[in-house]
N, C-alpha and C. Protein backbone atom coordinates (compact mmCIF):
# COMPACT_ATOMS: atom_id res chain seq x y z
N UNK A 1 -2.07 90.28 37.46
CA UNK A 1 -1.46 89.13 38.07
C UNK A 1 -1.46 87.99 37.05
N UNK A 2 -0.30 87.20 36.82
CA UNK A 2 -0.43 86.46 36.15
C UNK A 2 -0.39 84.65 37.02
N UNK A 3 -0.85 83.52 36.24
CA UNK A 3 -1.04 82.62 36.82
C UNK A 3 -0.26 81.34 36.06
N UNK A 4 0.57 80.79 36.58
CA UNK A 4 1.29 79.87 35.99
C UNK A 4 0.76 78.59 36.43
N UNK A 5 0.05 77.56 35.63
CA UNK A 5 -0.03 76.82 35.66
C UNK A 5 1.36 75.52 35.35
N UNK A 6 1.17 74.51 36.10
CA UNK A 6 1.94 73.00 35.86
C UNK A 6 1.58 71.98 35.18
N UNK A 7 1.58 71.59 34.03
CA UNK A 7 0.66 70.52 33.43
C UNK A 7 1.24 69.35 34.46
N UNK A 8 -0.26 68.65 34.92
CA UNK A 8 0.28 67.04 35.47
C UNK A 8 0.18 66.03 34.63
N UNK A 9 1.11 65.43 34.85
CA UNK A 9 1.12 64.49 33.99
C UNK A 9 0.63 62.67 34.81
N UNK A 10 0.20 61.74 34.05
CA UNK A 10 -0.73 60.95 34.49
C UNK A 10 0.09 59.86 35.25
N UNK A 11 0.20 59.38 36.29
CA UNK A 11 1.54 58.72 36.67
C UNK A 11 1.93 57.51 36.25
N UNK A 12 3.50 56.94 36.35
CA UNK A 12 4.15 56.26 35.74
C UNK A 12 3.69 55.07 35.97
N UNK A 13 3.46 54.11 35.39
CA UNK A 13 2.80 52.95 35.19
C UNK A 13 4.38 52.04 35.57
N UNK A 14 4.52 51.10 36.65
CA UNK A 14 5.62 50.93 37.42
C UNK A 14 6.06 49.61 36.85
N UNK A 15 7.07 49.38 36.75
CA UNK A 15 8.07 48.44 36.30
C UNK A 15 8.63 46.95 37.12
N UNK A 16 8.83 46.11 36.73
CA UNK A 16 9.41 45.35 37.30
C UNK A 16 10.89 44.67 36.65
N UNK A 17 11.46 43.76 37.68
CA UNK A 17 12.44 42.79 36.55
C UNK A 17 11.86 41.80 36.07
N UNK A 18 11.92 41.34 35.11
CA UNK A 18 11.09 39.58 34.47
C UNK A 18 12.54 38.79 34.41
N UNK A 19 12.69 37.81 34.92
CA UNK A 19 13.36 36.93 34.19
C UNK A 19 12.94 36.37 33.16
N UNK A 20 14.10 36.07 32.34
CA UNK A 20 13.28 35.54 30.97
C UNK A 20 14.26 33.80 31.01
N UNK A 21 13.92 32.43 30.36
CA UNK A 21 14.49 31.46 30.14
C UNK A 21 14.14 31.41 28.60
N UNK A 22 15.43 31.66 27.94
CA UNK A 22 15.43 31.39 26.51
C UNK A 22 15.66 30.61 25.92
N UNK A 23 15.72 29.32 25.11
CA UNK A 23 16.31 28.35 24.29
C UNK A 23 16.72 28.83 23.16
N UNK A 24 18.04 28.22 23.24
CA UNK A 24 18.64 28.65 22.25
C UNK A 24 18.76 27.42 21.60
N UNK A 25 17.71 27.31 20.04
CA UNK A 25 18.22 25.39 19.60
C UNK A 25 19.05 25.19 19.14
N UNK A 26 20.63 25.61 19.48
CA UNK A 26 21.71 25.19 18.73
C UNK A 26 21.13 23.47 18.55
N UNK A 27 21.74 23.06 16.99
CA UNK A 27 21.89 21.85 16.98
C UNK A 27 22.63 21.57 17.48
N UNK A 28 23.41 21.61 17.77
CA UNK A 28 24.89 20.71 18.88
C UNK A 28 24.99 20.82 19.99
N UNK A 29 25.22 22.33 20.21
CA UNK A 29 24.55 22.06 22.12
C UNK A 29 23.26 23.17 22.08
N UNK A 30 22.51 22.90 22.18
CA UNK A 30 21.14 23.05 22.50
C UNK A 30 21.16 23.58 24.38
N UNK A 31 20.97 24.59 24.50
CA UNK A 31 21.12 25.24 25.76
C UNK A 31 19.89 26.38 26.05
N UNK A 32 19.73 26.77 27.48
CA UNK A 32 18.47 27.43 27.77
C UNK A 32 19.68 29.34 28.51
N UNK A 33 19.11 30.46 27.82
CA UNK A 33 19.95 31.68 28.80
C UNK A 33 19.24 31.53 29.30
N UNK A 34 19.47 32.49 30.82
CA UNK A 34 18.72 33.49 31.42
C UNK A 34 19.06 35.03 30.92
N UNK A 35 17.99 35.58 30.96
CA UNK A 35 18.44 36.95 31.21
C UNK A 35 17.19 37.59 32.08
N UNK A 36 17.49 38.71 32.28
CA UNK A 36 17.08 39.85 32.70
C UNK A 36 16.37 40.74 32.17
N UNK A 37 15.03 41.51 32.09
CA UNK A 37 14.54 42.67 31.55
C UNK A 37 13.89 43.16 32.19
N UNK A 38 12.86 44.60 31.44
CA UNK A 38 12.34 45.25 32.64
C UNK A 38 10.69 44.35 31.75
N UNK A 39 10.04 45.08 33.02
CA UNK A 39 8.64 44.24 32.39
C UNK A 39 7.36 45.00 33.14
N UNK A 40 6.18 45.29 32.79
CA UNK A 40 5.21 45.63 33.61
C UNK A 40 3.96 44.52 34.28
N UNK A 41 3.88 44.77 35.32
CA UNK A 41 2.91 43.98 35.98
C UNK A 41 1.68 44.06 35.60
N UNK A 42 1.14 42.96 35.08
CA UNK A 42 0.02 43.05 34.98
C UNK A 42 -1.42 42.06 35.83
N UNK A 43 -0.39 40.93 36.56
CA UNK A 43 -1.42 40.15 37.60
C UNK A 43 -0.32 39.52 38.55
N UNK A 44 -0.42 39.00 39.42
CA UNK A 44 0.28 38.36 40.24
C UNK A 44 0.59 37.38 39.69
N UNK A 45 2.11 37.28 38.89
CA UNK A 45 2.57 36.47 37.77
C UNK A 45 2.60 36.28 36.87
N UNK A 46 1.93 37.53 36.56
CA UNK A 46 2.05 37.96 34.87
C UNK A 46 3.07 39.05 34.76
N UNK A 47 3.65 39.54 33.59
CA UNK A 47 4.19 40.66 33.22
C UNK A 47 4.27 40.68 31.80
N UNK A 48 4.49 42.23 31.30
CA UNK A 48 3.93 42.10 29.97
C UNK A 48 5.35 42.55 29.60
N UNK A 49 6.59 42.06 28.98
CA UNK A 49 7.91 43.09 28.15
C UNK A 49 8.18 42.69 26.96
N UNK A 50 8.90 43.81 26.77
CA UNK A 50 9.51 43.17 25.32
C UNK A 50 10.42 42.19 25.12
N UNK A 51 9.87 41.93 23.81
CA UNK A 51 10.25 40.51 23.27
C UNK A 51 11.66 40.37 23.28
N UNK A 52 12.22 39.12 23.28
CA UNK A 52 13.82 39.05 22.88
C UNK A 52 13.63 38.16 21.60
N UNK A 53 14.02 38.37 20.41
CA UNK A 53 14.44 37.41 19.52
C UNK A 53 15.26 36.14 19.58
N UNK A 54 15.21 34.99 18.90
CA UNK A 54 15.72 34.17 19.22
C UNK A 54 17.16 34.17 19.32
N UNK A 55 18.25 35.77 18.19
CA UNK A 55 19.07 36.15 18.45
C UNK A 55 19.92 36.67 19.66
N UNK A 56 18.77 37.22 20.18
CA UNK A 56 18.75 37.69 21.43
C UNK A 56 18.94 39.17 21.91
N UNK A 57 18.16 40.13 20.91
CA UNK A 57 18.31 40.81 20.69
C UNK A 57 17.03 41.37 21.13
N UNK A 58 16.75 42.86 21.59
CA UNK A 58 15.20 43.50 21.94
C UNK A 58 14.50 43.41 20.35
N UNK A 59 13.55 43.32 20.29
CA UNK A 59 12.41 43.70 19.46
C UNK A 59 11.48 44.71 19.91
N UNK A 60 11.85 45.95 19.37
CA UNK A 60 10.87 47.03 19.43
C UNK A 60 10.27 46.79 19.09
N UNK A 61 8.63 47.67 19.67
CA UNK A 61 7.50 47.36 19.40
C UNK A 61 6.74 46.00 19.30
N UNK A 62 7.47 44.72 19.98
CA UNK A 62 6.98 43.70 20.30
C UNK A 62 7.10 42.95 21.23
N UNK A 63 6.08 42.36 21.66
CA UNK A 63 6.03 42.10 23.20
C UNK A 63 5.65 40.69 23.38
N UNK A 64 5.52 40.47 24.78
CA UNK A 64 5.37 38.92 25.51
C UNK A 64 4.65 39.07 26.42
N UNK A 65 4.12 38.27 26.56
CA UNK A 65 3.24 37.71 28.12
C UNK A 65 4.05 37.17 28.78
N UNK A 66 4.46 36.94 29.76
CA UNK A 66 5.27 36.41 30.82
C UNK A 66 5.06 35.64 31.91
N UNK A 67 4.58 34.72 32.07
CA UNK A 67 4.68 33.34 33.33
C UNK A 67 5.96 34.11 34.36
N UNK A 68 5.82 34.70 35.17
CA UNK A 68 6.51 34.97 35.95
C UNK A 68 7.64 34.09 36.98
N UNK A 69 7.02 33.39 37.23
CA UNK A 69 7.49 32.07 38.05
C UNK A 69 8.58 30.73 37.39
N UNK A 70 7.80 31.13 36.21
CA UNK A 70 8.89 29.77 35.33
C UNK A 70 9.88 30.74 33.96
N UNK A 71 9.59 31.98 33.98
CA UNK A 71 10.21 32.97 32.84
C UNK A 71 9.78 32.33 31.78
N UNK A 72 9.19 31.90 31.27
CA UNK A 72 8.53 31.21 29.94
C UNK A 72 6.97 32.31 29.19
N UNK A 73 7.53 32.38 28.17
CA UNK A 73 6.02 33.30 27.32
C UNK A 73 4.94 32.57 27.06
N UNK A 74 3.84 33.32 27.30
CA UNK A 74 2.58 32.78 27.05
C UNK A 74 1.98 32.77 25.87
N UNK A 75 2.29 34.20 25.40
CA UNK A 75 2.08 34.91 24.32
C UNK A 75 3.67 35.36 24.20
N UNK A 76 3.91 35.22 23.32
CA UNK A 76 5.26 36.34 22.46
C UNK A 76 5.28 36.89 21.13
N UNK A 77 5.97 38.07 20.47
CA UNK A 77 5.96 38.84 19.27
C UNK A 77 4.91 39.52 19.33
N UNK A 78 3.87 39.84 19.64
CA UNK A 78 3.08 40.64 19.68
C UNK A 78 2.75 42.20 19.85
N UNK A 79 1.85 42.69 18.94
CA UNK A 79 1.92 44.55 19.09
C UNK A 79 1.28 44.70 20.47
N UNK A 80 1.24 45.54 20.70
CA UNK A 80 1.00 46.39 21.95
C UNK A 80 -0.81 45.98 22.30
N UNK A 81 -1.05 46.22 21.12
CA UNK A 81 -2.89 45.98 21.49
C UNK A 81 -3.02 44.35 21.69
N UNK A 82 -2.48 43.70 20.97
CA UNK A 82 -2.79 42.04 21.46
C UNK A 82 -2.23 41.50 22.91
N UNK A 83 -1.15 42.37 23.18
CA UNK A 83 -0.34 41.52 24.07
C UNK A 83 -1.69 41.95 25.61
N UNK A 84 -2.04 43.29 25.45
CA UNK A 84 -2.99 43.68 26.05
C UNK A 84 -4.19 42.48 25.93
N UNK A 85 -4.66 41.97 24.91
CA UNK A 85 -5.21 41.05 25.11
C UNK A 85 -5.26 39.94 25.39
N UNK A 86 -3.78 39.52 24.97
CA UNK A 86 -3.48 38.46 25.89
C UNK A 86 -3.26 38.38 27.36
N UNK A 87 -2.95 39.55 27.73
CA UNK A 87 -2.88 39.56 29.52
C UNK A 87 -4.70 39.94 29.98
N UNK A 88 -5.40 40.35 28.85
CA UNK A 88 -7.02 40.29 29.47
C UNK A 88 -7.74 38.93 29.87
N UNK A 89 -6.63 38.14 28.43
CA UNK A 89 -7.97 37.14 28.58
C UNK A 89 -7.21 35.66 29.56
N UNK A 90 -5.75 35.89 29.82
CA UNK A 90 -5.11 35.40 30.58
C UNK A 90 -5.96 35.40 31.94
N UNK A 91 -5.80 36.67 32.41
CA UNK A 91 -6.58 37.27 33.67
C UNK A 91 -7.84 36.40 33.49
N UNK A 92 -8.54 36.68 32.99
CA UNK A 92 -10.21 36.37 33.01
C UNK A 92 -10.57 34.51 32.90
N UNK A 93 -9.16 33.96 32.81
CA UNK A 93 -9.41 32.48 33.01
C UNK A 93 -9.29 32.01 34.49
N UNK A 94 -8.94 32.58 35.41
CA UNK A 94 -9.27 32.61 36.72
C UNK A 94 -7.87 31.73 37.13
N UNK A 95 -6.90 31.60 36.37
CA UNK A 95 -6.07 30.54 36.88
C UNK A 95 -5.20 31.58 38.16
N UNK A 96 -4.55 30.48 38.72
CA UNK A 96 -3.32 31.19 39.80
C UNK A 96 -2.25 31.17 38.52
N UNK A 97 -1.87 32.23 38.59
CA UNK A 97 -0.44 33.06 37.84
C UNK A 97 0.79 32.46 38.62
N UNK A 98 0.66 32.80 39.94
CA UNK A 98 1.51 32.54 41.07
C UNK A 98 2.37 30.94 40.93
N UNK A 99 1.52 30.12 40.93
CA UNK A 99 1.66 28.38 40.90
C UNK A 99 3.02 28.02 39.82
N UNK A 100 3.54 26.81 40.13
CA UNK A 100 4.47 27.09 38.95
C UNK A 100 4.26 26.29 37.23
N UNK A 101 4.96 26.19 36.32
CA UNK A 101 4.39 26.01 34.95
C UNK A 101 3.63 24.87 34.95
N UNK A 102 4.40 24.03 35.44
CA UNK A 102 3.83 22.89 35.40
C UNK A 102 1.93 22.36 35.71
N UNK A 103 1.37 23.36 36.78
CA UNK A 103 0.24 22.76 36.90
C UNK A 103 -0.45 24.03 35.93
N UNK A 104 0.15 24.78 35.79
CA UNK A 104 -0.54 26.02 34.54
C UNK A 104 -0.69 24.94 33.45
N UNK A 105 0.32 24.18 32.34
CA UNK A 105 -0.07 23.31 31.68
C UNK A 105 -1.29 22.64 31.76
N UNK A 106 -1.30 21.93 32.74
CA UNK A 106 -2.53 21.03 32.82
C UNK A 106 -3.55 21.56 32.98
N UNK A 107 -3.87 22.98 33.68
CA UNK A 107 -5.41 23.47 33.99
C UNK A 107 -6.24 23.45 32.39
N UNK A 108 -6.89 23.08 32.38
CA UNK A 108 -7.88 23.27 31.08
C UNK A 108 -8.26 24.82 31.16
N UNK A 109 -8.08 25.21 31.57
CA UNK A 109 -8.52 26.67 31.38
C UNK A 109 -7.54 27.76 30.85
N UNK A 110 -6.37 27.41 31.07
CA UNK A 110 -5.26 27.47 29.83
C UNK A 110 -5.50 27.65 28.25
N UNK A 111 -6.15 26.52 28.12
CA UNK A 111 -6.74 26.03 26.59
C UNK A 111 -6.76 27.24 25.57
N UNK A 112 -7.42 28.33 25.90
CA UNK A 112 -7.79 29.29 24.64
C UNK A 112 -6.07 30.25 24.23
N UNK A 113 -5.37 29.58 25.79
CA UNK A 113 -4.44 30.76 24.98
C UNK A 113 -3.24 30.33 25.01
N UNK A 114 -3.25 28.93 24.32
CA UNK A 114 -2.04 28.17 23.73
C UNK A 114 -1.98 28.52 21.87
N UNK A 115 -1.17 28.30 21.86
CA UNK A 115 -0.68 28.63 20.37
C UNK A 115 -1.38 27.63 19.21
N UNK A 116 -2.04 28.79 18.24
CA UNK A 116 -3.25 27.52 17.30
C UNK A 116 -4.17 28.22 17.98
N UNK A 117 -4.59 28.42 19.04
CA UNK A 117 -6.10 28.65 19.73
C UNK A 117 -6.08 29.89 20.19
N UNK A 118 -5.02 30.47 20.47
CA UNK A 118 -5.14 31.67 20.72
C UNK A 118 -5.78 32.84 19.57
N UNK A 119 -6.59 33.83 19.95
CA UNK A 119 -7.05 34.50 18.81
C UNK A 119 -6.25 35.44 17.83
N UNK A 120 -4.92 35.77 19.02
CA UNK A 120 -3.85 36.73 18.96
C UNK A 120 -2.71 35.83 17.86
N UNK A 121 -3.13 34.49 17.23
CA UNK A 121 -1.67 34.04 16.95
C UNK A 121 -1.59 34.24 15.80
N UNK A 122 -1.98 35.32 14.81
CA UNK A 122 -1.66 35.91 13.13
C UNK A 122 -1.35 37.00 13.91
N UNK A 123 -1.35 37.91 14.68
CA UNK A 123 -0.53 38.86 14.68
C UNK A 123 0.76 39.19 14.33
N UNK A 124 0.98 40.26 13.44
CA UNK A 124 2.13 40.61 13.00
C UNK A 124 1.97 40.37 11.10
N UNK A 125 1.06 39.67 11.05
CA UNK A 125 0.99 39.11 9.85
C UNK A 125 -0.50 40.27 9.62
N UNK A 126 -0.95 41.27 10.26
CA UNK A 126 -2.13 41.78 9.82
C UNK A 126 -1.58 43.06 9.95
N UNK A 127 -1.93 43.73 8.72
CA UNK A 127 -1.13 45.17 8.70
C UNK A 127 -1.53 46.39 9.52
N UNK A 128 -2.57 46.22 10.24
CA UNK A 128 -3.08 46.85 11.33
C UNK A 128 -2.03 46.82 12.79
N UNK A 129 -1.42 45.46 13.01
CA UNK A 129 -0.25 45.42 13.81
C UNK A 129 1.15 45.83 13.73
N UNK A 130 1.17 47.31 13.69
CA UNK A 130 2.16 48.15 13.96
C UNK A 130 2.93 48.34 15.28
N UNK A 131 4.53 48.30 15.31
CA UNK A 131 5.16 48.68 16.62
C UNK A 131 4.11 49.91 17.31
N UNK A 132 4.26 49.74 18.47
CA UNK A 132 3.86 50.68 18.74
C UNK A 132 4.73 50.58 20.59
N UNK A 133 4.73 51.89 21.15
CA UNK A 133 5.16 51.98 22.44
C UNK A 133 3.94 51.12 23.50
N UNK A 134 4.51 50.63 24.50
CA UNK A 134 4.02 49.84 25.67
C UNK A 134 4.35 50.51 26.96
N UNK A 135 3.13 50.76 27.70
CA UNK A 135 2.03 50.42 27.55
C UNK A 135 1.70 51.66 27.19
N UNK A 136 0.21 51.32 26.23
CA UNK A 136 -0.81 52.20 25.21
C UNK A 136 -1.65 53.12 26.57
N UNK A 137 -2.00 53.97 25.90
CA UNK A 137 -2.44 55.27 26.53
C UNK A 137 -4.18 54.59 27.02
N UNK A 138 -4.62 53.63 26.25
CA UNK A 138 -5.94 53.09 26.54
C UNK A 138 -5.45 51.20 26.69
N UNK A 139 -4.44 51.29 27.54
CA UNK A 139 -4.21 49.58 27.84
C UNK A 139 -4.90 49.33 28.86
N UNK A 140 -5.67 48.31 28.73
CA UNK A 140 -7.08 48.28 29.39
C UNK A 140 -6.02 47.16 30.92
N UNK A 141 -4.72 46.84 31.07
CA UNK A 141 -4.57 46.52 32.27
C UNK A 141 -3.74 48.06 33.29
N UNK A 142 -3.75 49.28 32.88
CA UNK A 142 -3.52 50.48 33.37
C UNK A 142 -4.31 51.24 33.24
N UNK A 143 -6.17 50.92 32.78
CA UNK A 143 -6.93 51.87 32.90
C UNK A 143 -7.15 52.15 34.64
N UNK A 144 -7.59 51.72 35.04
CA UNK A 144 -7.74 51.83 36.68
C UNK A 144 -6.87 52.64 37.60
N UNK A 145 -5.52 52.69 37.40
CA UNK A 145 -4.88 53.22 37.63
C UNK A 145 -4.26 54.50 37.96
């Protein structure tokens, strides 16, 4: 008798839409798109997708943090392992995600992961930060899962 096994495979880590609000700084008219992408959830108002260039074009292998509520990045350009860290240490400041940009600005607890202070902001510039596919097989916001 023979026995056929099915390999399972580990399930799909689920998707959302992000809006994104882009500036575009034309000098002359200076204007904001919207668009559309897919994005993964990572807190109630977070999402983690890929980046759009200021062209407006995808950037493989680089990613964003996402303010859900106002489409604005928290973190952007980033490899796969930072952006992961930026949605860890996002999470772990206890703020509401949900609320809109405006009182996110002001919370002091914000602070570590504005640009300059963030630990993640030489990424890309360290040759260890390689494209890599999203989300990572050990992305610590789909371990649980």
């Amino acid at each position: 008798m023979t026995t056929t096994t099915t390999p399972t495979t580990k399930a799909t880590v689920p998707t959302i839409p992000v809006r994104l609000y882009l500036s575009d700084p034309d000098a002359e008219q200076p204007h904001v798109i919207e668009r559309i992408v897919t994005g993964w959830p990572v807190a109630p108002g977070l999402a983690i997708n890929v980046t759009i260039g200021d062209d407006g074009l995808r950037l493989d292998g680089r990613y964003s943090l996402t303010h859900l509520p106002s489409g604005l990045a928290i973190a952007r350009w980033l490899c796969a392992r930072h952006v992961d860290q930026a949605a860890v240490a996002a999470i772990a400041t206890g703020v509401d995600w949900t609320v809109d940009a405006e009182q996110i600005v002001d919370d002091e607890r914000t602070v570590p992961l504005r640009p300059g202070v963030a630990v993640w902001d030489w990424c890309g510039y360290d040759r260890f930060c390689r494209a890599e596919a999203y989300p990572r097989p050990d992305s610590p916001a789909y371990a649980s899962r």
